[in-house]
Structures are given as structure tokens and as C-alpha cells.
C-alpha atoms as a PDB file:
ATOM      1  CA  UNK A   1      31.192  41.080   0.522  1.00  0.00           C
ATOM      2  CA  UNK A   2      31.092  37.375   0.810  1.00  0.00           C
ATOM      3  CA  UNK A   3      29.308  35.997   4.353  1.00  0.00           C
ATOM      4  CA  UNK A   4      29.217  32.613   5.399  1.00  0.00           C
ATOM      5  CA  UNK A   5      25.693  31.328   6.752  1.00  0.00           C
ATOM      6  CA  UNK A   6      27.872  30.156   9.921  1.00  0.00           C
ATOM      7  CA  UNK A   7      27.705  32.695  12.421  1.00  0.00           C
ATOM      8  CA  UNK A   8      27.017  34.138  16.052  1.00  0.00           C
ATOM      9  CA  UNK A   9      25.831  37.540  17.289  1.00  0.00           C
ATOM     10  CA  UNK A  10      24.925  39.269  21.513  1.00  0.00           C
ATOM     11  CA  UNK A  11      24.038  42.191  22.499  1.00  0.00           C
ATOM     12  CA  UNK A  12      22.879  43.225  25.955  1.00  0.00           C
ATOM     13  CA  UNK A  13      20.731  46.449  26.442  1.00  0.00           C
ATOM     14  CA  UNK A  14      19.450  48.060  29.577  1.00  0.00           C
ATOM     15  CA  UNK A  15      17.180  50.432  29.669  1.00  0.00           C
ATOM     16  CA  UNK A  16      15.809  51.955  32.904  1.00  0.00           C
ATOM     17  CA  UNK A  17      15.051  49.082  35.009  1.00  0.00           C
ATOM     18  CA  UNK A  18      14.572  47.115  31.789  1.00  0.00           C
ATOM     19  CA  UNK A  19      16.756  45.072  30.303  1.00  0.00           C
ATOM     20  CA  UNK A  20      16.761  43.022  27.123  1.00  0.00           C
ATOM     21  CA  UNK A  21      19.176  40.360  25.619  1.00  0.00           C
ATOM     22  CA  UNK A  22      19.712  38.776  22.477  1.00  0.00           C
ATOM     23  CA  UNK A  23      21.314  35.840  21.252  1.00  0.00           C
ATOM     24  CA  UNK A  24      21.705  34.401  17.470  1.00  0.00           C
ATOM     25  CA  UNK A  25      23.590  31.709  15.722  1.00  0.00           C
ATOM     26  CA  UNK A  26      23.521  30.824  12.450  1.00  0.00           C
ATOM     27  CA  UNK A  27      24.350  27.374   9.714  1.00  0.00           C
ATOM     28  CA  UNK A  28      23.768  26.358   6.859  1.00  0.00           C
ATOM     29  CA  UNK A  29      19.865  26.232   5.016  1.00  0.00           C
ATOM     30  CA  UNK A  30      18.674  25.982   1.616  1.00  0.00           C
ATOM     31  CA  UNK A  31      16.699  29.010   2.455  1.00  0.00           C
ATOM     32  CA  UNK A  32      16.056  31.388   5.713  1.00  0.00           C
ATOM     33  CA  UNK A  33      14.693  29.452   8.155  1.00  0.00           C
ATOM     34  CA  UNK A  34      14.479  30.641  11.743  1.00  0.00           C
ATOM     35  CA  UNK A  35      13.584  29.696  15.139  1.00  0.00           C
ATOM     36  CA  UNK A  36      12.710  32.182  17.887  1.00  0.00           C
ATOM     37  CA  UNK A  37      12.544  31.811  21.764  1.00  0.00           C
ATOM     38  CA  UNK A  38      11.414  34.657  24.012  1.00  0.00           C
ATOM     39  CA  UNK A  39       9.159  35.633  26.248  1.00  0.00           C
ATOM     40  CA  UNK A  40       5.504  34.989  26.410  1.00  0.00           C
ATOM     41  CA  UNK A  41       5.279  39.018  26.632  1.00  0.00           C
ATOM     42  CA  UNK A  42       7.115  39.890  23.301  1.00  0.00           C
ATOM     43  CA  UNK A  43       5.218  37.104  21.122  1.00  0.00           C
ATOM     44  CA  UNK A  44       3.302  40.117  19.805  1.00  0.00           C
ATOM     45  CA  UNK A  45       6.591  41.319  18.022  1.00  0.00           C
ATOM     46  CA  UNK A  46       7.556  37.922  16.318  1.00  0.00           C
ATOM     47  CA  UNK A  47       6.664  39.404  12.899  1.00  0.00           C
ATOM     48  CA  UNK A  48       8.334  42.475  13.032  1.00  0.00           C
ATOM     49  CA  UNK A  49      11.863  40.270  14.469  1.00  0.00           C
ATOM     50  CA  UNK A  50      11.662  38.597  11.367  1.00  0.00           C
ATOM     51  CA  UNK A  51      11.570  41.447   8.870  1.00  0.00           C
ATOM     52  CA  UNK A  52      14.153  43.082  10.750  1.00  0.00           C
ATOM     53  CA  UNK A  53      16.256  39.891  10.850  1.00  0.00           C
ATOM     54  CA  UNK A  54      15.698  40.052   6.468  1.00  0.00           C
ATOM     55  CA  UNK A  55      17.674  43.220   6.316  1.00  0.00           C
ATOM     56  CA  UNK A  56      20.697  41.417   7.633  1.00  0.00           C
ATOM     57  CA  UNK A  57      20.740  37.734   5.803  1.00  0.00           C
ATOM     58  CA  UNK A  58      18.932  36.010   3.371  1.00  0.00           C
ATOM     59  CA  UNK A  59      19.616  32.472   3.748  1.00  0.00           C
ATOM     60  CA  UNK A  60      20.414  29.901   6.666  1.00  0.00           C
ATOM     61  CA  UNK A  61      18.910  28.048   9.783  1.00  0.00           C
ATOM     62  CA  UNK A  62      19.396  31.032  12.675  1.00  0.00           C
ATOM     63  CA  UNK A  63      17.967  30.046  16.335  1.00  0.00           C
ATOM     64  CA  UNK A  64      17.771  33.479  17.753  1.00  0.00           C
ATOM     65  CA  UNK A  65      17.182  33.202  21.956  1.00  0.00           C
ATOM     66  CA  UNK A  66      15.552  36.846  23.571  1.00  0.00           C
ATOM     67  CA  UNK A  67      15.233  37.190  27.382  1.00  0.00           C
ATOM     68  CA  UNK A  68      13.625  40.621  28.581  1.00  0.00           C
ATOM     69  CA  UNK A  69      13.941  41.598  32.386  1.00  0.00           C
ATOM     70  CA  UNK A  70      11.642  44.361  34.072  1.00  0.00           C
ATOM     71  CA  UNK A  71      13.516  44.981  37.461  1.00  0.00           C
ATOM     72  CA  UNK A  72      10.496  48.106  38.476  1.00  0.00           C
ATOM     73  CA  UNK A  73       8.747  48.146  41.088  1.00  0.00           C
ATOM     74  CA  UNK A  74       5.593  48.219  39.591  1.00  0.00           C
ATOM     75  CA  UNK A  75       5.531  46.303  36.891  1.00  0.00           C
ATOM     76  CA  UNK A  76       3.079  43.715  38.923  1.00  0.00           C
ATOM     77  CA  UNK A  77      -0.198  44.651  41.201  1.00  0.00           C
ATOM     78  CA  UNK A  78      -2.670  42.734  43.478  1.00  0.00           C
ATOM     79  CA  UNK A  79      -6.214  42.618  42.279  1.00  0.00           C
ATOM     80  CA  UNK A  80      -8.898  42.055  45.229  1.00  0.00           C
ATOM     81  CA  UNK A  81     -11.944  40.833  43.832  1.00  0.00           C
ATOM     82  CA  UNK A  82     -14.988  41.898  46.066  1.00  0.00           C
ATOM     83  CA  UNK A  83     -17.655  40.254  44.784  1.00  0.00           C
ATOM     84  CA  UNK A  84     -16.547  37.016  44.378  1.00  0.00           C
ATOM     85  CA  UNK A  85     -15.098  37.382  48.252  1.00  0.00           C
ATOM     86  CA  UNK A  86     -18.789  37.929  49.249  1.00  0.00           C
ATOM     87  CA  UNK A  87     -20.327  35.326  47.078  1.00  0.00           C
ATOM     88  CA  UNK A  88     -17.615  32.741  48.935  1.00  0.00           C
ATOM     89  CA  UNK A  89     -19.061  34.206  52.267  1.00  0.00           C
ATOM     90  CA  UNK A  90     -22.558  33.418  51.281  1.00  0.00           C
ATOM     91  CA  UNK A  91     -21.876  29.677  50.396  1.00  0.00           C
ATOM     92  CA  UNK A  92     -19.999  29.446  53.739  1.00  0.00           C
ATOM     93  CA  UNK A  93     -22.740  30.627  55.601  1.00  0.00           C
ATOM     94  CA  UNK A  94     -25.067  28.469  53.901  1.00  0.00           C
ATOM     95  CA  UNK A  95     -23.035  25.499  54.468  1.00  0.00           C
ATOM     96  CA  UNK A  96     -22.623  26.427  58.581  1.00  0.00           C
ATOM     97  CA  UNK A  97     -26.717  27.038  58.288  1.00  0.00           C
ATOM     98  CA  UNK A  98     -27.130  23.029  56.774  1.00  0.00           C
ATOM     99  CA  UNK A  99     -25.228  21.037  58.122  1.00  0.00           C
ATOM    100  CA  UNK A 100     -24.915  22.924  61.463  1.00  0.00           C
ATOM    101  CA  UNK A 101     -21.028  23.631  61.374  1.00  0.00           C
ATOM    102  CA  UNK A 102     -19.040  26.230  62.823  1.00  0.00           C
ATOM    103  CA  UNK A 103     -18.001  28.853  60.483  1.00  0.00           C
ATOM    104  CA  UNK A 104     -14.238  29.670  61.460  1.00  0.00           C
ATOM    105  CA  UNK A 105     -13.598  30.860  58.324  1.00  0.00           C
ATOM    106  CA  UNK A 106     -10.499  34.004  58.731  1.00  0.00           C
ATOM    107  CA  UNK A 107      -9.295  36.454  56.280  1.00  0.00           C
ATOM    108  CA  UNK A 108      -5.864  34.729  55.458  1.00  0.00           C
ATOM    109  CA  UNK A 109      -8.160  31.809  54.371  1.00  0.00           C
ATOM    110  CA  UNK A 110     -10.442  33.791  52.444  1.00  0.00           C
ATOM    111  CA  UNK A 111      -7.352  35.006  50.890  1.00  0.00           C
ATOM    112  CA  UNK A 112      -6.664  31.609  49.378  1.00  0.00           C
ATOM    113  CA  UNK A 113      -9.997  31.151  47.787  1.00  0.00           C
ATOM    114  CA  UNK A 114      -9.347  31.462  44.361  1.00  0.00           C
ATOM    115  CA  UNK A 115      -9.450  34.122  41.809  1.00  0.00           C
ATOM    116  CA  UNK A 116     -10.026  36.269  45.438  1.00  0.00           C
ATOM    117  CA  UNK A 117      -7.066  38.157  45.483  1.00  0.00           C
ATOM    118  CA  UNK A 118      -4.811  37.807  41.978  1.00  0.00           C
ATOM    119  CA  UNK A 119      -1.748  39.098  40.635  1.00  0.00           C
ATOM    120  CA  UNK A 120      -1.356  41.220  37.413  1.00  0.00           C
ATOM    121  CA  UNK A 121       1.317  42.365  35.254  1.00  0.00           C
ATOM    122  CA  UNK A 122       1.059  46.230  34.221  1.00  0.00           C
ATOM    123  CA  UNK A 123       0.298  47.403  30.911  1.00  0.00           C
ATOM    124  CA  UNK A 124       3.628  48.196  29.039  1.00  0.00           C
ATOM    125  CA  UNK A 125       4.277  50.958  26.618  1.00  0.00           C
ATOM    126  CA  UNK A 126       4.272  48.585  23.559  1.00  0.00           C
ATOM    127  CA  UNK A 127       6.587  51.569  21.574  1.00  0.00           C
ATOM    128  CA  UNK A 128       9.077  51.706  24.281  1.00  0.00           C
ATOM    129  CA  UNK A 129       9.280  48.338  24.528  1.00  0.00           C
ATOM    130  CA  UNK A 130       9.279  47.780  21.124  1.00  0.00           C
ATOM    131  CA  UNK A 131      12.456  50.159  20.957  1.00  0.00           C
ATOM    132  CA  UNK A 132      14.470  48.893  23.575  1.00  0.00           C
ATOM    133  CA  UNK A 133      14.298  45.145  21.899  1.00  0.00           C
ATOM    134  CA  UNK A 134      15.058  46.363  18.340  1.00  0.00           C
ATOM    135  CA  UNK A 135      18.123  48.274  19.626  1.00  0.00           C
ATOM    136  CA  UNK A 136      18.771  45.250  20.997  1.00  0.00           C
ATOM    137  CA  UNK A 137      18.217  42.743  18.203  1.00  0.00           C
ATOM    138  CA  UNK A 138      20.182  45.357  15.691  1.00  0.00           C
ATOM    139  CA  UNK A 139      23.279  44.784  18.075  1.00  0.00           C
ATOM    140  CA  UNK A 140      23.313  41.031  17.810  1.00  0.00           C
ATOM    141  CA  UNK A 141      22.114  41.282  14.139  1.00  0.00           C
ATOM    142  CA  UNK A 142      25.237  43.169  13.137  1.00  0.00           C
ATOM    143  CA  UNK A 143      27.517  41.384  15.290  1.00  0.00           C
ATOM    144  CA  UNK A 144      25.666  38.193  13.463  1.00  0.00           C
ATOM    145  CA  UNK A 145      27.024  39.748  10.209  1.00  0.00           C
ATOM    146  CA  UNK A 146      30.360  40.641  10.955  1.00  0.00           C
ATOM    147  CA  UNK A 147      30.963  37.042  12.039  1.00  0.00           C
ATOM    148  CA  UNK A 148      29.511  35.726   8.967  1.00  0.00           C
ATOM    149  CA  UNK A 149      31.487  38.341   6.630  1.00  0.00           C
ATOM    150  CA  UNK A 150      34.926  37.412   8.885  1.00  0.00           C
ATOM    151  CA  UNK A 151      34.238  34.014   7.892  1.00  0.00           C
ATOM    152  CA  UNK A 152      33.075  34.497   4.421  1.00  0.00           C
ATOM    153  CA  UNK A 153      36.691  35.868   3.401  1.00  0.00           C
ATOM    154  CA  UNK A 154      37.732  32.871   5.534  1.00  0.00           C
ATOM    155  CA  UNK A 155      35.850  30.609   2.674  1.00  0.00           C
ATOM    156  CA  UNK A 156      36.905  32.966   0.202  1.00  0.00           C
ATOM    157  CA  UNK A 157      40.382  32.323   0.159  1.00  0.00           C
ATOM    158  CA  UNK A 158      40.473  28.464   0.095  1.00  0.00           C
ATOM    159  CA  UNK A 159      38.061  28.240  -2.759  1.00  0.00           C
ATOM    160  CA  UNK A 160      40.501  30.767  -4.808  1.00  0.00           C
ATOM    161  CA  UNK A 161      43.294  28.451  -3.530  1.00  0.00           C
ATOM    162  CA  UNK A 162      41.178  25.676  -4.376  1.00  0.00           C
ATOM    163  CA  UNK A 163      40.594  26.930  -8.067  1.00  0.00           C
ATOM    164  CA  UNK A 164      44.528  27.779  -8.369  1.00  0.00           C
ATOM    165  CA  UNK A 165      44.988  23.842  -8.122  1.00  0.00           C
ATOM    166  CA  UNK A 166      42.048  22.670 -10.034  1.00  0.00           C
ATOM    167  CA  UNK A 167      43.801  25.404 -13.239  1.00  0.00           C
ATOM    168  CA  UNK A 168      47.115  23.866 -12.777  1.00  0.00           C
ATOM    169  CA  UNK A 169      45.866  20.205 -13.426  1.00  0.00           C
ATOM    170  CA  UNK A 170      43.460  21.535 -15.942  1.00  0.00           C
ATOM    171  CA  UNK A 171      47.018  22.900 -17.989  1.00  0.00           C
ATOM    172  CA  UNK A 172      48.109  19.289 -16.804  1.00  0.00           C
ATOM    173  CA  UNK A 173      45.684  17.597 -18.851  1.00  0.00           C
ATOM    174  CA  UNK A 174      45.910  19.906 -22.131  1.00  0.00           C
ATOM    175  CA  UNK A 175      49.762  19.109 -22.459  1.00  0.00           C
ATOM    176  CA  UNK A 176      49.594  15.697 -22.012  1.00  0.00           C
ATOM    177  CA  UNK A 177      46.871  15.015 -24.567  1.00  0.00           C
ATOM    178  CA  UNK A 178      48.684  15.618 -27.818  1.00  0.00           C
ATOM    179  CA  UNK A 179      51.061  13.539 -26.644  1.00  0.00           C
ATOM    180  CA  UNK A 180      48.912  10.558 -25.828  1.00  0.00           C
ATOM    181  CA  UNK A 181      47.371  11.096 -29.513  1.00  0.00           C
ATOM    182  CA  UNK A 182      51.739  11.093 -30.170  1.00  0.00           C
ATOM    183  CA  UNK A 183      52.269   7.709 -28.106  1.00  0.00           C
ATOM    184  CA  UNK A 184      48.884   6.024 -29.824  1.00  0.00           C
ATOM    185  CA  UNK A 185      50.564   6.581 -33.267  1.00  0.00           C
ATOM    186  CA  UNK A 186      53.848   5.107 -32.338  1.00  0.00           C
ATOM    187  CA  UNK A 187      52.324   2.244 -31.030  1.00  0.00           C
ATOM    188  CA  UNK A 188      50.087   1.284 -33.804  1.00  0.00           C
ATOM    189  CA  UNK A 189      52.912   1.747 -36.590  1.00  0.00           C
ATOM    190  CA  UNK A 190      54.862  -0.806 -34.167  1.00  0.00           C
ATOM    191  CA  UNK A 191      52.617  -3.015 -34.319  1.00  0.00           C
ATOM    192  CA  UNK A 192      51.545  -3.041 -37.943  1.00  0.00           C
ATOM    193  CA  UNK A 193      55.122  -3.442 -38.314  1.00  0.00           C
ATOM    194  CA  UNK A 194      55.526  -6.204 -36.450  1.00  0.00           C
ATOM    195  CA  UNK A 195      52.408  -7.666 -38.522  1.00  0.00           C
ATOM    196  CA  UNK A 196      53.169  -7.005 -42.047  1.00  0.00           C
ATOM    197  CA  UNK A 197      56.801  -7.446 -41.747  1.00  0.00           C
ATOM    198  CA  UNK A 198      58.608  -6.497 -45.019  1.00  0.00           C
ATOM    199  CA  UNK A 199      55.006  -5.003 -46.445  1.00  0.00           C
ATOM    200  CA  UNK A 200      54.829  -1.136 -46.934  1.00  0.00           C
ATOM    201  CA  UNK A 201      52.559   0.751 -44.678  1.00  0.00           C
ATOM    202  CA  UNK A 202      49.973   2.620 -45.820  1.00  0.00           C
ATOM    203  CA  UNK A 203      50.556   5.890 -44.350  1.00  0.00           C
ATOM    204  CA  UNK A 204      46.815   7.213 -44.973  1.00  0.00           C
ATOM    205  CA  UNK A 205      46.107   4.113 -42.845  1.00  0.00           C
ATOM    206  CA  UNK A 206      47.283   5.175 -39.931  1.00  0.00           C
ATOM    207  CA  UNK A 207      46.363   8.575 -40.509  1.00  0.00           C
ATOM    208  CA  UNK A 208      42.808   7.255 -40.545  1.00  0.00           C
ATOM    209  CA  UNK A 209      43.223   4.731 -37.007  1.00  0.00           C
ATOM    210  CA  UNK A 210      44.904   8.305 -35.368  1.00  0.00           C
ATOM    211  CA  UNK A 211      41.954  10.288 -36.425  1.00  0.00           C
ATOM    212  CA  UNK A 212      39.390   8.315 -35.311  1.00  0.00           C
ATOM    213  CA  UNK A 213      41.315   7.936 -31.561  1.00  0.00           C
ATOM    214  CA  UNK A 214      42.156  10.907 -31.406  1.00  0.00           C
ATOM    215  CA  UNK A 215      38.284  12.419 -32.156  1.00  0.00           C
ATOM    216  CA  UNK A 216      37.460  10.207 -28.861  1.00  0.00           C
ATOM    217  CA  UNK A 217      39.401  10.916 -26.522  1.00  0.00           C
ATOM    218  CA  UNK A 218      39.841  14.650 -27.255  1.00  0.00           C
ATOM    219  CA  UNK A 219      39.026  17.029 -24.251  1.00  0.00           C
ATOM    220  CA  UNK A 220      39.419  20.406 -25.958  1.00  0.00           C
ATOM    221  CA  UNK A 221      35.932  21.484 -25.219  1.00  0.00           C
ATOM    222  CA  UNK A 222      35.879  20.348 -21.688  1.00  0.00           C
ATOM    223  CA  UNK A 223      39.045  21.852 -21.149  1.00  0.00           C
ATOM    224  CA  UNK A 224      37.530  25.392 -22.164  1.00  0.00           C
ATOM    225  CA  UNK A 225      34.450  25.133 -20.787  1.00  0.00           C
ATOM    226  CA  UNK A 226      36.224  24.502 -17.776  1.00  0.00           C
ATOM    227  CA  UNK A 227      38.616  26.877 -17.621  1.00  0.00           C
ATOM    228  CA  UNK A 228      35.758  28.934 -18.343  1.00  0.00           C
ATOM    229  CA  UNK A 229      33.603  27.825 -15.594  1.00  0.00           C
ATOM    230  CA  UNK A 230      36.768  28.582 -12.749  1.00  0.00           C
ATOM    231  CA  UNK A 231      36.853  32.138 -14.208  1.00  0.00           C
ATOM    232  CA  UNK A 232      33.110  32.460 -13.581  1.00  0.00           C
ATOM    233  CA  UNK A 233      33.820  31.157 -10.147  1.00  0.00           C
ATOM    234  CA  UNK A 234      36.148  33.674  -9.312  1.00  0.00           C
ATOM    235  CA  UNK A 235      34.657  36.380 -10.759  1.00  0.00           C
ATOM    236  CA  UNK A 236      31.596  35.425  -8.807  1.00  0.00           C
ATOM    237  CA  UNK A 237      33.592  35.456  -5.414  1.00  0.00           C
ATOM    238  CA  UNK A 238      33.682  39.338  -6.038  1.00  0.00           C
ATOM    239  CA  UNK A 239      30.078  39.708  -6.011  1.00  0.00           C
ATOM    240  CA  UNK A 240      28.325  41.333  -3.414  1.00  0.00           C
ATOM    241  CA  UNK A 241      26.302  38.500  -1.412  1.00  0.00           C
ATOM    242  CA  UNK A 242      23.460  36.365  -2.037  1.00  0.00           C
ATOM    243  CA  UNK A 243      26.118  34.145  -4.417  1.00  0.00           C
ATOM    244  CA  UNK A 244      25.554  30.558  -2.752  1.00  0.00           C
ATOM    245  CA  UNK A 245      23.173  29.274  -4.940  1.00  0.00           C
ATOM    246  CA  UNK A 246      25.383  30.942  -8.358  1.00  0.00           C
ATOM    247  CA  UNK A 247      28.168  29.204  -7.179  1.00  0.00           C
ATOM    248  CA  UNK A 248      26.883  25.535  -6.229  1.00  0.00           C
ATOM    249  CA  UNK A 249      25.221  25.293  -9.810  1.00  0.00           C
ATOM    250  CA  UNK A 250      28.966  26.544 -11.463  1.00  0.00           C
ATOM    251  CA  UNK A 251      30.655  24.053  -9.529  1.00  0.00           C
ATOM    252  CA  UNK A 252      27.867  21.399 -10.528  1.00  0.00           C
ATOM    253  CA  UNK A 253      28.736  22.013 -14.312  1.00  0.00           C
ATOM    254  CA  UNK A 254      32.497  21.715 -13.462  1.00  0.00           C
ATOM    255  CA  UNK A 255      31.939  18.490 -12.044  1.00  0.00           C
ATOM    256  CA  UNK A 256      30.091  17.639 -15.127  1.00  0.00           C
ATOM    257  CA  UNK A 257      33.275  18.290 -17.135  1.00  0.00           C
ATOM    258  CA  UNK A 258      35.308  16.755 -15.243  1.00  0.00           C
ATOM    259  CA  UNK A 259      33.590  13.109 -15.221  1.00  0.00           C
ATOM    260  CA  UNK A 260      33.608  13.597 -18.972  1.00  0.00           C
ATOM    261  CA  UNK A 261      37.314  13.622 -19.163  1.00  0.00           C
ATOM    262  CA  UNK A 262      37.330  10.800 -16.976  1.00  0.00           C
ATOM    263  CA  UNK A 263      34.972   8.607 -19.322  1.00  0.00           C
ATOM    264  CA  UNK A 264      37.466   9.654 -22.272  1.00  0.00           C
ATOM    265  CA  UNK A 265      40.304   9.179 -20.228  1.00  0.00           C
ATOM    266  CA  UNK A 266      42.348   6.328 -22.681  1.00  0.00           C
ATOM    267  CA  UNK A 267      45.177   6.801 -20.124  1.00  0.00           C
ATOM    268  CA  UNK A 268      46.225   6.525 -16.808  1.00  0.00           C
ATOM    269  CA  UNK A 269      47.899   9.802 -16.009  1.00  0.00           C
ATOM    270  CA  UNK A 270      44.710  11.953 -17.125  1.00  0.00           C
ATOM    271  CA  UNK A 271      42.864   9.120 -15.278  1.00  0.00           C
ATOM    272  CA  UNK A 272      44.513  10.743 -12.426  1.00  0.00           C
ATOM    273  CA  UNK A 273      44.187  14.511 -13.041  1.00  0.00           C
ATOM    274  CA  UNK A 274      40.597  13.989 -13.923  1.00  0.00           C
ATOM    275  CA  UNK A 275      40.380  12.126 -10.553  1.00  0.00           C
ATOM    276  CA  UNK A 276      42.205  15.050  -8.760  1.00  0.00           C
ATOM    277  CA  UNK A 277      39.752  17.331 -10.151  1.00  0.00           C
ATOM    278  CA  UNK A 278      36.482  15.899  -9.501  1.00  0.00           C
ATOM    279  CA  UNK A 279      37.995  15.148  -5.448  1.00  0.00           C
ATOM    280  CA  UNK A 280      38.872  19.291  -5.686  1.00  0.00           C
ATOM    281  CA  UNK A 281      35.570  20.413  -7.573  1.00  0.00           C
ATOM    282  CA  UNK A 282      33.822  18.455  -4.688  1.00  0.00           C
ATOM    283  CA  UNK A 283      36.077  20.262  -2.067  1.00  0.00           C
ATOM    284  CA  UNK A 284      34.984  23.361  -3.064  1.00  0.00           C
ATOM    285  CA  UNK A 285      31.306  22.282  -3.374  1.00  0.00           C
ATOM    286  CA  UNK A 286      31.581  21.298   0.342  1.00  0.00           C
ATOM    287  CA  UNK A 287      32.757  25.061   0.840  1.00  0.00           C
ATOM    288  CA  UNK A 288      29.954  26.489  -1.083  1.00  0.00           C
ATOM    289  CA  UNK A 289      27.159  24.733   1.058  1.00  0.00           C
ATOM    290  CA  UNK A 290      28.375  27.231   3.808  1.00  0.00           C
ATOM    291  CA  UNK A 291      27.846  30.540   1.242  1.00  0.00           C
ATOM    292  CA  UNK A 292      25.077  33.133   1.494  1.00  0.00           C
END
């Protein structure tokens, strides 16, 4: 199935008092490139995000945004640290002793010393947290895809309708050709005509002059390689995924064909279907920067 690299995915899971959301959205990249925000807490599954995230694309810039909520009671706890109290209460006392102050120090105050009394998060079950943020991140992953795949066919069909167009004006040119070699004759036994007068034409002569024009501007092999090339295209556009890259370098070699017509182009109205071509080959190419 085609996907686009244009894409969004969310999911929401709670469980328990915990609760874990993920957000994703995806554009276009050369290759997978992706940015993650969370929290400080879940840095120690970045690696294992990005595998999982593998398994659902393979190319594009995705920014994927994780927020994680513990809502339990005790997921924090006071420390009280003793010794460090008492070693405070010695330098007070020392202080009061030399320089002959009253020592008014309270509990509340020795409270605010610091590293006195601290706060601490709980150790977490890494496993169960592990699976409540990869249920999580699957939710949003496949929602990513189905986006992607929606519009995928989306791209699909244009570049088929795109490739309808691009064989019509490819017939276009291959009918008009043999009569441009047609025209070309007519005009040059006018005009030898008009120079020689009453002389007799040489008929090898101008078999010769319509040879020779008609060897450069001929198109045949462009035109087959082309038609060729918007078979491959569609046939491609049935693959699987993973077809961006196929398809840019196809439409690269169809533009190549197409500004060779235009450089043999010895008249204006395949001028204008080789124009018409290279603007819809470059349509299409436009489309393809958006393909997996």
C-alpha cells in the first residue's frame, strides 16, 4: 500500500493512576529522521521508541511529543537528612560561641537549610512503565500510518491521472511527426521549384535533404522509452511501500526524454507537447517528494 510521509497520529492511555500520551506528525525527509520530546523520566527508553517507530515507516522528518502523568499518591517522599541537620547545629553553635550571638535558630528554619529535608521521586517499575508507553506509542504509531496510507491513495490517484495526460500528449507527438517529416518535403520541393524553374528535379535529391531531417528530428526512441518509463511508473504505484526513491529516479529519466524532444523539436506544436510534458513530469515529481 502506498503511504505518504505526511501524516499525524494520538493516542491517550491510562493506566491506574498513570497516564501516558502520545503525539506524532510526520513530512517529508530524504531519510527517517526524528525528533523526540518527553519526559526527563522516560529518556531511558529513547532507543527502544525508535526501533519501535522503524516497524511503522521508513522514511520522513516525524516530531513525536510524549507526556506521562503519575496521579499516586506515592509516587514522591520526604527525605530528612540527620546528619547534616546536626552538623548545621554545630556551626550554629559555634558561631553563637564567637561572636557572642543569640542562637534563635527554630525547626521551620532548620527546615530550610539545604539538602536538610529533600524531596524524592519513587522508584518505578521500569517493565510496567515500559508497557504502558509502548501501548501507547503503538496507538499513535498506527493511527500515524493510517493517515499516511489515506493519503498515499490520495497521491496515488493524481499521479495515475497525471500519467493518463502525459500518454495522451506522448500519442500527440508520435502522430504529428511523420507529418512534419510530410510538411518538410513539400516545402523543400517548393522551393527548389521556385529556384530551378523549368529544370527537372532530382528526385534522389530530395530524398537525400528528407533523410537527413528527418534522422534529426526523429523521436521514436524517446517516444518508447517513454512510454516505457510511465508503464514502470504505474506498475510501481502497485508496489507495496518503500517506492519514493524508485519513483523520483523514473520520473528523473522521463524528464530526460522529454528535454530531448524539446532540443529536436523543428516545430512549434511538438515545441508545445514537449513543453506540456516536462511542466507534467515535474508535477508528478513534486508528488513523489511526499512518497514513502
Amino acid at each position: 500500500m502506498i503511504k505518504s510521509m505526511t501524516g499525524f497520529g494520538r493516542c491517550e492511555i491510562s493506566k491506574g493512576q498513570k497516564k501516558f500520551t502520545v503525539e506524532l506528525k510526520g513530512v517529508n525527509h530524504r531519510y527517517l529522521d526524528v525528533n523526540i520530546r518527553m519526559p526527563k523520566k522516560l529518556n531511558f527508553f529513547e532507543a527502544s521508541i525508535r526501533t519501535l517507530l522503524k516497524k511503522y515507516a521508513n522514511r520522513g522528518k516525524v516530531d513525536i511529543f510524549i507526556s506521562y502523568e503519575d496521579l499516586s499518591e506515592h509516587q514522591v517522599s520526604l527525605k530528612y537528612n540527620e546528619t547534616l541537620a546536626a552538623e548545621y547545629m554545630s556551626y550554629f553553635k559555634q558561631m553563637e560561641e564567637t561572636f557572642s550571638l543569640d542562637n534563635d535558630i527554630r525547626v521551620s528554619a532548620l527546615s530550610r537549610c539545604p539538602e536538610v529535608i529533600t524531596m524524592e521521586e519513587q522508584t518505578e517499575d521500569e517493565e510496567e512503565l515500559w508497557n504502558g508507553l509502548k501501548e501507547a506509542l503503538e496507538g499513535a504509531f498506527t493511527q500515524f500510518v493510517q493517515t499516511r496510507t489515506a493519503e498515499g491513495e490520495n497521491l496515488k490517484k493524481d499521479i495515475i491521472g497525471k500519467l493518463e495526460g502525459m500518454s495522451e500528449t506522448v500519442t500527440s507527438i508520435e502522430e504529428r511527426s511523420p507529418q512534419i517529416v510530410a510538411d518538410y518535403r513539400a516545402k523543400l520541393e517548393n522551393k527548389m521549384q521556385e529556384l530551378l524553374a523549368d529544370t527537372q528535379i532530382e528526385e534522389s535529391r530530395i530524398a537525400s535533404e528528407v533523410i537527413i531531417f528527418a534522422d534529426k528530428i526523429c523521436t521514436d526512441e524517446e517516444i518508447v522509452r517513454l512510454k516505457s518509463h510511465i508503464s514502470h511508473m504505474k506498475d510501481t504505484l502497485e508496489e507495496k511501500e518503500g517506492i519514493g526513491r524508485k519513483l523520483d529516479f523514473i520520473a528523473q529519466e522521463m524528464n530526460r526524454e522529454a528535454n530531448t524532444i524539446l532540443s529536436k523539436a523543428n516545430d512549434l506544436e511538438i515545441s508545445n507537447y514537449a513543453i506540456d510534458l516536462k511542466t507534467e513530469i515535474e508535477k508528478v515529481r513534486e508528488q513523489i517528494q511526499n512518497i514513502e
